[in-house]
Protein backbone atom coordinates (compact mmCIF):
# COMPACT_ATOMS: atom_id res chain seq x y z
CA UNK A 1 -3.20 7.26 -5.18
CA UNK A 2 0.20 9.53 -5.63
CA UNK A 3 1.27 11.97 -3.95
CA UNK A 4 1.83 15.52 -5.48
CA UNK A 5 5.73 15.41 -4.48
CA UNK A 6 7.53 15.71 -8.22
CA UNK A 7 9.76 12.96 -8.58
CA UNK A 8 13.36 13.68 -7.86
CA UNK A 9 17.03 13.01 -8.69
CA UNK A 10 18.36 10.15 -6.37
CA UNK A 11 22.22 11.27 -6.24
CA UNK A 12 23.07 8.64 -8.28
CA UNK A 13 21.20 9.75 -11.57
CA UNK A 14 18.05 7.90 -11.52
CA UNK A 15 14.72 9.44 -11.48
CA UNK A 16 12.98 9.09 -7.94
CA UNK A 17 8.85 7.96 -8.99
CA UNK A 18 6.29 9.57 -6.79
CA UNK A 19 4.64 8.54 -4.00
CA UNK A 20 2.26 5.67 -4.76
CA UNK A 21 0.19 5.91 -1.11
CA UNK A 22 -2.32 2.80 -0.72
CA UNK A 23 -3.55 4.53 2.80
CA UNK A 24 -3.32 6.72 5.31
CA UNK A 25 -4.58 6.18 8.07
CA UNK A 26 -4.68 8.34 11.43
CA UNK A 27 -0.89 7.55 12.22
CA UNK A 28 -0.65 4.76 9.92
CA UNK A 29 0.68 5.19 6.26
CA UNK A 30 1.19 2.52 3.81
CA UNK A 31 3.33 2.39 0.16
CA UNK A 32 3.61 0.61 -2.57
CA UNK A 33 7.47 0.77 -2.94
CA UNK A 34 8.95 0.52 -6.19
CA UNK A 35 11.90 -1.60 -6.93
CA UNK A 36 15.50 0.10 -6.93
CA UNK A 37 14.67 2.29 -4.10
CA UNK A 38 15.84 2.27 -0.57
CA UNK A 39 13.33 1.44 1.95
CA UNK A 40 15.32 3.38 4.73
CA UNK A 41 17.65 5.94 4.00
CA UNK A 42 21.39 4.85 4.66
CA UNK A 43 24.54 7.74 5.38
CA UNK A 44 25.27 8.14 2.01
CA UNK A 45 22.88 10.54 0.65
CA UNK A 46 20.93 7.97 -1.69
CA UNK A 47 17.17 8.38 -1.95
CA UNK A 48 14.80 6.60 0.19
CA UNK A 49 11.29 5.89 0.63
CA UNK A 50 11.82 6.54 4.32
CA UNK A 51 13.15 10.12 2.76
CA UNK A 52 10.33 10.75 0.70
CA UNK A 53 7.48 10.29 2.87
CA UNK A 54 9.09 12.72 5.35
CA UNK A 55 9.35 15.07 2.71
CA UNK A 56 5.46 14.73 1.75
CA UNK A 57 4.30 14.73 5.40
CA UNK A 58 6.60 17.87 5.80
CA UNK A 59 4.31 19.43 2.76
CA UNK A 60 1.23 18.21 3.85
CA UNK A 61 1.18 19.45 7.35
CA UNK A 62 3.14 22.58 7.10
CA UNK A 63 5.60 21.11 9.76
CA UNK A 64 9.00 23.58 10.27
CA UNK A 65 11.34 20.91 11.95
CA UNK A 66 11.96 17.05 11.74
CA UNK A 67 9.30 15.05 10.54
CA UNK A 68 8.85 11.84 12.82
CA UNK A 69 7.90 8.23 11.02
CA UNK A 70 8.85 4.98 12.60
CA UNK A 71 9.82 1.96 9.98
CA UNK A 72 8.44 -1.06 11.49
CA UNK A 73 9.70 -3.17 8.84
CA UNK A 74 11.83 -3.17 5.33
CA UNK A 75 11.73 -4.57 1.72
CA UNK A 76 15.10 -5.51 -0.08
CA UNK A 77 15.74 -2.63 -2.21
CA UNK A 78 14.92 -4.42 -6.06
CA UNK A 79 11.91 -5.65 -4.26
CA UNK A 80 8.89 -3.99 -4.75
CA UNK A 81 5.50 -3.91 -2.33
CA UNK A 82 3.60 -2.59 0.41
CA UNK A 83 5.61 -1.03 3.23
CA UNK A 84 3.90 0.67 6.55
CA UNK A 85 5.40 3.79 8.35
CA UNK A 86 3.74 5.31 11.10
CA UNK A 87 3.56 8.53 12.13
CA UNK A 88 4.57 8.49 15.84
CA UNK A 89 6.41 6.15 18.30
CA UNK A 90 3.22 4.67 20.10
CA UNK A 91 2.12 3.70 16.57
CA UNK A 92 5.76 2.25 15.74
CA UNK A 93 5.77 0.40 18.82
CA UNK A 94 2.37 -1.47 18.48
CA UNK A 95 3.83 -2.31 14.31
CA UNK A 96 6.83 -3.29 14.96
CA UNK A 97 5.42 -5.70 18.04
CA UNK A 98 2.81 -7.39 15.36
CA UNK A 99 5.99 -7.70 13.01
CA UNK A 100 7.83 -9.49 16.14
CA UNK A 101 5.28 -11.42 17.35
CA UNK A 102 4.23 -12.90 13.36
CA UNK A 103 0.75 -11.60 13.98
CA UNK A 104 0.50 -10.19 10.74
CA UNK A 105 -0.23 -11.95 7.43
CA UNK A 106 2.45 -11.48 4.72
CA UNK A 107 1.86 -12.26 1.23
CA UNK A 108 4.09 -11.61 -1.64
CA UNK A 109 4.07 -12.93 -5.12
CA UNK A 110 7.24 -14.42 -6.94
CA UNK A 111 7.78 -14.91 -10.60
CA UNK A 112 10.26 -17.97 -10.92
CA UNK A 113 13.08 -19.04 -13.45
CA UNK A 114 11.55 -22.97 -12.88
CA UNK A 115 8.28 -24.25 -11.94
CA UNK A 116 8.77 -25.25 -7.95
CA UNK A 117 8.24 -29.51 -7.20
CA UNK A 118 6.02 -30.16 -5.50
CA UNK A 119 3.91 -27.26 -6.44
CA UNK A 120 3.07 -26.36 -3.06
CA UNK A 121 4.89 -27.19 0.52
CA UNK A 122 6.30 -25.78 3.36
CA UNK A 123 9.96 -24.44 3.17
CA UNK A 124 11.91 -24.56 6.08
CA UNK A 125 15.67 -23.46 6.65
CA UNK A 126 18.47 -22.47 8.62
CA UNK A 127 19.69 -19.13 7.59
CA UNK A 128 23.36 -17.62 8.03
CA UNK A 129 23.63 -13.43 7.41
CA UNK A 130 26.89 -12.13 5.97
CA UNK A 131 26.22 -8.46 6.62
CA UNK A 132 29.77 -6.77 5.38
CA UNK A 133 28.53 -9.12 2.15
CA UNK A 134 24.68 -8.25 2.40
CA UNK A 135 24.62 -12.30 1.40
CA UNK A 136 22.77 -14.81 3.29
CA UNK A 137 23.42 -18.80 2.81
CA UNK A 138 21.36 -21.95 3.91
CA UNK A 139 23.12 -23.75 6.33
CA UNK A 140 23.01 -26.54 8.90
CA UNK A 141 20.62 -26.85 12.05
CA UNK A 142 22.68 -25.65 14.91
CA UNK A 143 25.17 -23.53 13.13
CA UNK A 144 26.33 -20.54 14.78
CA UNK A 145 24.52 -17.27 14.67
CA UNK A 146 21.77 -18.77 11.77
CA UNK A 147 18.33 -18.60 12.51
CA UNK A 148 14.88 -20.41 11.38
CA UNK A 149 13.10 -19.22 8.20
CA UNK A 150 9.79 -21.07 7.10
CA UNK A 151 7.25 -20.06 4.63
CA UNK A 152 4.49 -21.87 2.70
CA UNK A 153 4.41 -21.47 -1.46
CA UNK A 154 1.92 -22.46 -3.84
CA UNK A 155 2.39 -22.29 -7.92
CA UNK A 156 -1.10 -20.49 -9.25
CA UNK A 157 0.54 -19.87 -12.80
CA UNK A 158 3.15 -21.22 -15.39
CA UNK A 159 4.07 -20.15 -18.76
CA UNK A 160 6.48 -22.45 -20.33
CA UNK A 161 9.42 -22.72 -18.04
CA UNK A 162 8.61 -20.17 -15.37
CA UNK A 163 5.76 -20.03 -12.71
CA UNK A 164 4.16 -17.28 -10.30
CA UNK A 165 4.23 -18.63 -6.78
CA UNK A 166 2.21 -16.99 -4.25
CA UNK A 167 3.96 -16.86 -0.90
CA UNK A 168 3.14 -16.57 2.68
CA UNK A 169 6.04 -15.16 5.20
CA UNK A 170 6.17 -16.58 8.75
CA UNK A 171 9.51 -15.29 9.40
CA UNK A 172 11.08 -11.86 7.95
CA UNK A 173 15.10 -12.83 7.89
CA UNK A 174 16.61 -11.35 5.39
CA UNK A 175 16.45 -12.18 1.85
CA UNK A 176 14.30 -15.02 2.51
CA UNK A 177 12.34 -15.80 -0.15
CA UNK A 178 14.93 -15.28 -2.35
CA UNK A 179 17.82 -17.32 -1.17
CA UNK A 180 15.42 -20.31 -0.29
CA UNK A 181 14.04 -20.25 -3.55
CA UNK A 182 17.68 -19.79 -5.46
CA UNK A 183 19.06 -22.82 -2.91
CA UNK A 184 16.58 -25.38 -4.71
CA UNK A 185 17.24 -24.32 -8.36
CA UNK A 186 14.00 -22.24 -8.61
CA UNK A 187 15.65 -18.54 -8.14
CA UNK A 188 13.34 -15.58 -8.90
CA UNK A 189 13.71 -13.71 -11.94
CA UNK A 190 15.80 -11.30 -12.38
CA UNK A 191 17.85 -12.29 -9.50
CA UNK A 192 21.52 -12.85 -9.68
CA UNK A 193 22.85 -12.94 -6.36
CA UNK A 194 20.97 -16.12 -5.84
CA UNK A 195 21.10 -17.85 -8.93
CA UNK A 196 19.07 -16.27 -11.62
CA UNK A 197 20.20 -15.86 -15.38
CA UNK A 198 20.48 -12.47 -16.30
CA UNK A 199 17.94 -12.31 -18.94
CA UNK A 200 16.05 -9.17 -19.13
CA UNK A 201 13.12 -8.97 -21.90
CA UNK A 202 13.33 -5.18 -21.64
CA UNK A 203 17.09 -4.85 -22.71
CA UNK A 204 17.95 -2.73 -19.47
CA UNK A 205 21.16 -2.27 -18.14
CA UNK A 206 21.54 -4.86 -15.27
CA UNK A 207 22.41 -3.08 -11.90
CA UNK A 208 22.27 -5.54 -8.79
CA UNK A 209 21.88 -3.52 -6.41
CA UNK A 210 18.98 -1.27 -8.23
CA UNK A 211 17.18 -3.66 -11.39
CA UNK A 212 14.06 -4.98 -10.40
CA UNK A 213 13.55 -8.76 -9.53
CA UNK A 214 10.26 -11.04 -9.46
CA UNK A 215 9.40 -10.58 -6.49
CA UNK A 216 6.26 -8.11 -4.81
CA UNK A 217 5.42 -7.81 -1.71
CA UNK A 218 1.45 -8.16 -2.50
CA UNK A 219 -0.35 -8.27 0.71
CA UNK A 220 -0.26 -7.25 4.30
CA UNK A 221 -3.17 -7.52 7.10
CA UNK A 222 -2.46 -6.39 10.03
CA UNK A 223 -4.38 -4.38 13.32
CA UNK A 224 -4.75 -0.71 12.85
CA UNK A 225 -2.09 0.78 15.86
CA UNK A 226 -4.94 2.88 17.27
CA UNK A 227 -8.37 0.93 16.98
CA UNK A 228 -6.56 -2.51 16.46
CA UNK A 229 -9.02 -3.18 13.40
CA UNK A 230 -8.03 -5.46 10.59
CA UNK A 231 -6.45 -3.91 7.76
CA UNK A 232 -6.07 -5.83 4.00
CA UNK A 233 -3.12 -3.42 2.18
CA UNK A 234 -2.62 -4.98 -1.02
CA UNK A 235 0.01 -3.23 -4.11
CA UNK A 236 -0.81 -3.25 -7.64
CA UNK A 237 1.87 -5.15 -9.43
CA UNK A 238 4.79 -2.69 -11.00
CA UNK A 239 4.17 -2.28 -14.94
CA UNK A 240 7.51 -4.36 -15.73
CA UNK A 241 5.64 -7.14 -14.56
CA UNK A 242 3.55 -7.12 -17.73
CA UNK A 243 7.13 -8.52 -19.65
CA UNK A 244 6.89 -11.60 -17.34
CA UNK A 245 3.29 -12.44 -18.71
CA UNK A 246 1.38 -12.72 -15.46
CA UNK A 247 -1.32 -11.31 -13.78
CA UNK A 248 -2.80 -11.70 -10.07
CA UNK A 249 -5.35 -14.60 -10.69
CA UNK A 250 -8.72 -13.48 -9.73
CA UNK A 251 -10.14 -14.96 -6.26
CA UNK A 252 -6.74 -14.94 -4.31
């Protein structure tokens, strides 16, 4: 469902969409975020998801001061996908532990610039974070500051030379997917920074910080903070996903 919030001017010029809420929960409230936008706001004024749901809780429950929501986890800002607030710091806690401990299942869908070889696997790397660059690299075992970042892939589509690789997370470092998919020649549409050609099927402006890449964050299950019952969140692919010529095969 969406929200009733209007959408809104960003700072920057670009139109803000509404709230796309998948549930809410007690003190649990999930998103579909859509590309370009911030998951958590940053000291610069820019628009936010983060930003926005405060602003519709604010509505909702008549509240005067600060709204409260806890960000357990994040999406890269041109990714799009499910993302879980919640509501109060006992609820933030008991997220953010599942997101620690790898309890919960993370699935995300990728559209590729070449089919992957073999077509399914187990990727495992060692990743280095350049944060004044906001640029990771693959590097050796044992090199300083890197850490671990696995995942399991399987192709389930491919029209002529790019596929739709379904995904499942075991570690959240970031830009995962994308730089170990770029570092073997298979980089996700749409992505630049790690090796994609800018093609765009649309004729957009490309932005790298705000254009939208292949990649959705499809599926979460996790244990409800308060009666630690699973919960399936899943995001309807974004509409610009209809240029790439895929859909979510039926039965995943």
């Amino acid at each position: 469902m969406s929200s009733d919030l209007p959408s809104s001017d960003s700072g920057s010029g670009a139109r803000v969409p509404r709230l796309e809420i998948l549930r809410e929960d007690g003190p649990l409230i999930a998103l579909n975020k859509p590309s370009g936008l911030l998951t958590q706001g940053v000291p610069h004024a820019q628009a936010s998801l983060e930003g926005l749901v405060k602003q519709y809780l604010k509505e909702q429950h008549h509240k005067p001061g600060n709204v409260y929501l806890g960000v357990p986890h994040r999406l890269d800002r041109p990714v799009s996908g499910v993302v879980v607030f919640a509501k109060n710091s006992k609820a933030a806690d008991r997220l953010a532990e599942q997101f620690r401990n790898r309890s919960i299942r993370k699935t995300y869908l990728a559209v590729v610039e070449s089919v992957p070889l073999p077509t399914e696997g187990t990727l495992t790397d060692w990743l280095l974070k350049d944060a004044t660059a906001a640029h990771v690299s693959v590097v050796s075992r044992g090199t300083e500051g890197s850490k671990q970042a696995v995942l399991d892939y399987e192709v389930i589509a491919v029209k002529g030379k790019r596929a739709l690789v379904q995904i499942e997370l075991h570690t959240g470092r970031m830009h995962q997917i994308r730089v170990q998919f770029g570092s073997r020649g298979w980089p996700i549409v749409g992505d630049k920074q790690y090796g994609a050609v800018l093609t765009d099927e649309a004729g957009r402006d490309y932005n790298p910080q705000v254009s939208p890449i292949g990649l959705h964050a499809w599926r979460l299950v996790l244990k409800h903070p308060v009666r630690y019952d699973d919960i399936r969140l899943e995001a309807p692919l974004p509409r610009h996903w209809s240029e790439y010529g895929f859909v979510i095969p039926r039965g995943l």
